[in-house]
C-alpha atoms as a PDB file:
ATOM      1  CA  UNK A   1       6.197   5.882 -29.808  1.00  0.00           C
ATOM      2  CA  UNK A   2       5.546   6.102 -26.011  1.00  0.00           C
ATOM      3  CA  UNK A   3       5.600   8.242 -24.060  1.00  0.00           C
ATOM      4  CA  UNK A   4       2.682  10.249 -26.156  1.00  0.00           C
ATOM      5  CA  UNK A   5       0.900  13.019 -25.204  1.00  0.00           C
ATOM      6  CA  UNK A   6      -1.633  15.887 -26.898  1.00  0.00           C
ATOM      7  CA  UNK A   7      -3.508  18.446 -25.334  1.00  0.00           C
ATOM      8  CA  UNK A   8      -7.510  19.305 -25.702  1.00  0.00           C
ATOM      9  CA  UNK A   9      -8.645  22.789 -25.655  1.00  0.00           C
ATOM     10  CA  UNK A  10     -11.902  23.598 -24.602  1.00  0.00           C
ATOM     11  CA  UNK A  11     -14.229  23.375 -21.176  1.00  0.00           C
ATOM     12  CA  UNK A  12     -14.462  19.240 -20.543  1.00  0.00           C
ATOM     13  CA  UNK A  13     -17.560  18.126 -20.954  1.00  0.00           C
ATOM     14  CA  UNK A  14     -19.198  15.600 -18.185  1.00  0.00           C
ATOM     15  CA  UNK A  15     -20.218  12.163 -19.183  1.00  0.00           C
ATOM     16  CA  UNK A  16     -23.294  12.789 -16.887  1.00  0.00           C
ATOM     17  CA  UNK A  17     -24.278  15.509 -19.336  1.00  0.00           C
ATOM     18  CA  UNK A  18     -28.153  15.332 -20.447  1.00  0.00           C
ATOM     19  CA  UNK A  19     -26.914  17.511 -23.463  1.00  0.00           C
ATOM     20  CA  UNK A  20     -26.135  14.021 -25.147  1.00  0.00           C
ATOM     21  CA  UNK A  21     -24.941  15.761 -28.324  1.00  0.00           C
ATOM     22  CA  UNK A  22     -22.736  18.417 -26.653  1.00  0.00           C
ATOM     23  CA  UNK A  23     -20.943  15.155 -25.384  1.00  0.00           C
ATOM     24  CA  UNK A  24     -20.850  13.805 -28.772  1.00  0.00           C
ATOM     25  CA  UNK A  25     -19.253  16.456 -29.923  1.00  0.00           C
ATOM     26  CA  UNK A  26     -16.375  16.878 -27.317  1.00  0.00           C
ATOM     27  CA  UNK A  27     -15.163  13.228 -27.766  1.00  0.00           C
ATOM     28  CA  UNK A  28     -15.087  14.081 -31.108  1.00  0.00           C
ATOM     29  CA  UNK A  29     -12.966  16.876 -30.489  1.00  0.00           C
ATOM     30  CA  UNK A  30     -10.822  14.535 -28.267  1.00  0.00           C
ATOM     31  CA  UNK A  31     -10.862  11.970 -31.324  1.00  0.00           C
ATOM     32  CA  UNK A  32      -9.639  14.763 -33.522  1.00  0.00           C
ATOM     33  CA  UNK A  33      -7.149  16.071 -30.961  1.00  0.00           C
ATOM     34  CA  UNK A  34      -5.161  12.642 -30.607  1.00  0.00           C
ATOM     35  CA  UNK A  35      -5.518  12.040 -34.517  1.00  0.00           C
ATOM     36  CA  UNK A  36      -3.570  15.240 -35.317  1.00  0.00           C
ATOM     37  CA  UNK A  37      -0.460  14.088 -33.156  1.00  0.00           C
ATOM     38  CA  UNK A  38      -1.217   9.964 -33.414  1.00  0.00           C
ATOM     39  CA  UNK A  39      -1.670  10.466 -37.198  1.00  0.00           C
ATOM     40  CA  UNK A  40      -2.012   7.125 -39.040  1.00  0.00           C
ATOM     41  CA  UNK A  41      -0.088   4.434 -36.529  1.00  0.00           C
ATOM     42  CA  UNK A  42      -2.517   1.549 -35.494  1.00  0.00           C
ATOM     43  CA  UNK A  43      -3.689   1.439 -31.726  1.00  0.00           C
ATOM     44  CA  UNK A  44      -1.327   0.361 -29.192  1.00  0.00           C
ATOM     45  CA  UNK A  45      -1.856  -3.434 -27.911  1.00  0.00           C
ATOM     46  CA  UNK A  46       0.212  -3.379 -24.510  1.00  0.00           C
ATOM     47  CA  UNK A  47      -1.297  -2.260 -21.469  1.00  0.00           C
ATOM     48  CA  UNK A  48      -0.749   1.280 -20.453  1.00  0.00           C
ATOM     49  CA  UNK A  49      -0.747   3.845 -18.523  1.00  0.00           C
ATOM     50  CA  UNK A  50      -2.956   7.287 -18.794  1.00  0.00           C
ATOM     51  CA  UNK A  51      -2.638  10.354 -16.747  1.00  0.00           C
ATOM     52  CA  UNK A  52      -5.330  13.028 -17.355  1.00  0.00           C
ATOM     53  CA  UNK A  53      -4.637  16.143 -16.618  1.00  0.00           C
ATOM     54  CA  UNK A  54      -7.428  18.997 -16.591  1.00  0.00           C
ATOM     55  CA  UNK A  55      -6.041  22.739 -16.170  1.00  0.00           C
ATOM     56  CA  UNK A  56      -9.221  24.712 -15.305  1.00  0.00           C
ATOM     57  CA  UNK A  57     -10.117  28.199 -14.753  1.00  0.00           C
ATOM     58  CA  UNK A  58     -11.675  29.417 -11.677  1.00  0.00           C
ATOM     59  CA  UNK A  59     -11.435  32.060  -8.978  1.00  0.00           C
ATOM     60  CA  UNK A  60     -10.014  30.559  -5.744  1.00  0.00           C
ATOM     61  CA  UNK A  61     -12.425  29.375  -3.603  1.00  0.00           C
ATOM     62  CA  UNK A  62     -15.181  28.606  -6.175  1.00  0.00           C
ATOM     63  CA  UNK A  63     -15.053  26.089  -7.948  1.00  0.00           C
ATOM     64  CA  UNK A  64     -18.651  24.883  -8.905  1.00  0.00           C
ATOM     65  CA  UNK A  65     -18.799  25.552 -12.332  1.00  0.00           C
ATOM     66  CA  UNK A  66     -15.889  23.005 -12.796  1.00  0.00           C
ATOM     67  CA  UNK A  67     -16.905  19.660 -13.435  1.00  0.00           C
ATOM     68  CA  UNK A  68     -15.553  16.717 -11.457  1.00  0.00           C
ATOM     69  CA  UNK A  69     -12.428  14.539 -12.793  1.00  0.00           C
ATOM     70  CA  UNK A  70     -14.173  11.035 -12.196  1.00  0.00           C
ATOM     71  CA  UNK A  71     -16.808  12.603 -14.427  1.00  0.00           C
ATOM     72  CA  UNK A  72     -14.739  13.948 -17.380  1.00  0.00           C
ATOM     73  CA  UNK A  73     -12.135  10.495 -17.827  1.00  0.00           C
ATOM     74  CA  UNK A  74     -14.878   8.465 -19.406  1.00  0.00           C
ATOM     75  CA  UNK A  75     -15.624  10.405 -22.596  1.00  0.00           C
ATOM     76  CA  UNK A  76     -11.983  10.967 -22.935  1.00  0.00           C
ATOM     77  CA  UNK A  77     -11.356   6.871 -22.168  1.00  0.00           C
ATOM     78  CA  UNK A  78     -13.790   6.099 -24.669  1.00  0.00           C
ATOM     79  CA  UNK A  79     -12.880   8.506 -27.623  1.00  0.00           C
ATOM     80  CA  UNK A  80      -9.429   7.358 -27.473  1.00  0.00           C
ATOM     81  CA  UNK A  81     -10.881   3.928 -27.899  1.00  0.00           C
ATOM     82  CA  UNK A  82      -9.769   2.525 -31.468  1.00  0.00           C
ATOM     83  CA  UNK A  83      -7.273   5.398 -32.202  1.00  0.00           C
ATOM     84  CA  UNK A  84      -4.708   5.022 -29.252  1.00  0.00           C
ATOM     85  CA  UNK A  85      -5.247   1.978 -28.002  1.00  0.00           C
ATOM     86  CA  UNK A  86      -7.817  -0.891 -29.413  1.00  0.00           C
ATOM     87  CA  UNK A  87      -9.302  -0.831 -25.918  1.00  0.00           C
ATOM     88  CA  UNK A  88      -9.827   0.855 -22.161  1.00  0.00           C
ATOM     89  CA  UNK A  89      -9.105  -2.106 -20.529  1.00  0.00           C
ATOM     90  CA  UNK A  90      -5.452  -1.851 -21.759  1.00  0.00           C
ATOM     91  CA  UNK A  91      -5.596   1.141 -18.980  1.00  0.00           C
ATOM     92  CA  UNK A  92      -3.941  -0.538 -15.994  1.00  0.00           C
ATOM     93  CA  UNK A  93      -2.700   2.493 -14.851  1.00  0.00           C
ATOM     94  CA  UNK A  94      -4.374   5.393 -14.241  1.00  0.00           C
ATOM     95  CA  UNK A  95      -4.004   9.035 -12.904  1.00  0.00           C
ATOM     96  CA  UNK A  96      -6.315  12.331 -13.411  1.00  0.00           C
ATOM     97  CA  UNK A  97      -5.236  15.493 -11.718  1.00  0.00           C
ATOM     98  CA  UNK A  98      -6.809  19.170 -11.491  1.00  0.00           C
ATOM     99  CA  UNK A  99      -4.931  21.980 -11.792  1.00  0.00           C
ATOM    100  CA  UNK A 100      -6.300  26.203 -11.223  1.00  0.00           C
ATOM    101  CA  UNK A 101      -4.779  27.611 -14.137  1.00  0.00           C
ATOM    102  CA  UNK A 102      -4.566  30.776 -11.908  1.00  0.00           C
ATOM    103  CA  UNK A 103      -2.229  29.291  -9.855  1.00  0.00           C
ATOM    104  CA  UNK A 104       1.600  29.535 -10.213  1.00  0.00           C
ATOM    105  CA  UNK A 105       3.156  26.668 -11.786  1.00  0.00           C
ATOM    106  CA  UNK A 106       6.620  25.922 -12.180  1.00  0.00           C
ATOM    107  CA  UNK A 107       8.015  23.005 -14.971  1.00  0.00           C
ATOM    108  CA  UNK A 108      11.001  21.757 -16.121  1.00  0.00           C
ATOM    109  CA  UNK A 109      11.202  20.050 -19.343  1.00  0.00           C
ATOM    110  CA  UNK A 110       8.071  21.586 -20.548  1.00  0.00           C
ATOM    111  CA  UNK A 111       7.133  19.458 -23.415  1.00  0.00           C
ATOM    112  CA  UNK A 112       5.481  21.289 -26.731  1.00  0.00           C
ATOM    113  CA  UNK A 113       2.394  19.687 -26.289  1.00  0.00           C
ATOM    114  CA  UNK A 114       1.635  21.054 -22.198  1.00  0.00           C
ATOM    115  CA  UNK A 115       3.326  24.594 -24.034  1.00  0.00           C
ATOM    116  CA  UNK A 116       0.212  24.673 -26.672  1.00  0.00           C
ATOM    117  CA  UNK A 117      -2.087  24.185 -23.512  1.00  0.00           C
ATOM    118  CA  UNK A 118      -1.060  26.850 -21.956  1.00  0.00           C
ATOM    119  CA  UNK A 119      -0.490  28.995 -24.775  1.00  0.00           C
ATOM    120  CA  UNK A 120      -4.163  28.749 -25.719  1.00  0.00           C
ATOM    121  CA  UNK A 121      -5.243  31.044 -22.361  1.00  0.00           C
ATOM    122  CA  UNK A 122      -8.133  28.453 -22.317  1.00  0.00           C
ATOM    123  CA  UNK A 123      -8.887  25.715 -20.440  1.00  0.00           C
ATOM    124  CA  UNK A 124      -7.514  22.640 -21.724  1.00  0.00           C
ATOM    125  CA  UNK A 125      -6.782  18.627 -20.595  1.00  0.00           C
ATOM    126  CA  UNK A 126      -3.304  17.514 -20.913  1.00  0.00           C
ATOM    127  CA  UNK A 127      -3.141  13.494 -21.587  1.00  0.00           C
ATOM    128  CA  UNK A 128      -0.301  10.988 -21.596  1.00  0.00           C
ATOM    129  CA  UNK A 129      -0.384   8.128 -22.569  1.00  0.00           C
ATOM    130  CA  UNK A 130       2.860   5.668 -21.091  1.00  0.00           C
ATOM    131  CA  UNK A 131       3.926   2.475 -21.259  1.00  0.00           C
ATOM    132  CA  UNK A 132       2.407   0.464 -18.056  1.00  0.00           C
ATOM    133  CA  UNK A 133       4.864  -0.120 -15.411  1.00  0.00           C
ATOM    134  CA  UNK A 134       5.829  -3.647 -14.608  1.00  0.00           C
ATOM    135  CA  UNK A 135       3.814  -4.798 -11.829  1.00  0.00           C
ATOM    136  CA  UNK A 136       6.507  -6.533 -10.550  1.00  0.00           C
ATOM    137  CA  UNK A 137       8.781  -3.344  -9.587  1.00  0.00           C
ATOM    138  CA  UNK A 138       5.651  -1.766  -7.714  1.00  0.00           C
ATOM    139  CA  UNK A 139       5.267  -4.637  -5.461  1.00  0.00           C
ATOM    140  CA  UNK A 140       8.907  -4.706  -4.719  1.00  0.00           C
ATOM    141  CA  UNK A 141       8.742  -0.820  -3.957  1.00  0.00           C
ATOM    142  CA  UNK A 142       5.947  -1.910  -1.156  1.00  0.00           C
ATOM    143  CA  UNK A 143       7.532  -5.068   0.481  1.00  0.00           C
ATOM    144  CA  UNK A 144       9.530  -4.743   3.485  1.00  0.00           C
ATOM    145  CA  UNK A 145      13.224  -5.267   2.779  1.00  0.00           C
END
């Protein structure tokens, strides 16, 4: 079941938006993005881990038309609430990244859902969803031997 991951074409759309409905209707589209993959499995229960990852397009250099990661993770957190998981707070892990999609990328073990985002020649968000790791082996990876 984990690791899960689906991909969300489109421009993100800012939860600081006054266009309330616009935002409506991309968590919707994020709803109806994770549906298609999830398809009728009941919300995870465990905590988790989410990594958000928004592949933009912009010339080098200028990138003010591209809205700011902090501000795009909440609609996505809160559409998947219900469908993926019964609740954000499961989230104990989390990790959003930006990436110029006119940059050069290289990946190994491209998996068919990051394929479709790049496919689309659009801007999209790539999200995985992981089991959380044990909080146990990350303080042992910070103590002094």
């Amino acid at each position: 079941m984990l690791p899960f991951e689906f991909v969300v074409i489109g421009k993100p759309v800012s939860h600081q938006t006054k266009e309330r409905k616009r935002l409506q209707l991309w968590k919707e589209k994020v709803r109806s993005s994770s549906v298609a993959v999830w398809d009728d499995r009941a919300p995870l229960g465990d905590c988790i881990q989410v990594t958000i990852t928004h592949y933009y397009d912009a010339p080098y250099g200028d990138e003010s038309g591209v809205p700011d990661s902090d501000n795009i993770v909440k609609p996505v957190r809160d559409a998947l609430n219900g469908i993926i998981y019964v609740d954000d707070y499961q989230i104990t892990d989390f990790v959003s990244r930006r990436r110029n999609l006119n940059g050069s990328f290289r990946i190994r073990g491209l998996s068919s859902a990051l394929a479709e985002g790049f496919c689309s020649g659009q801007e999209f968000l790539h999200i995985r969803i992981d089991a959380a790791p044990d909080p146990k082996d990350l303080l042992s990876k910070n103590l002094p031997s």
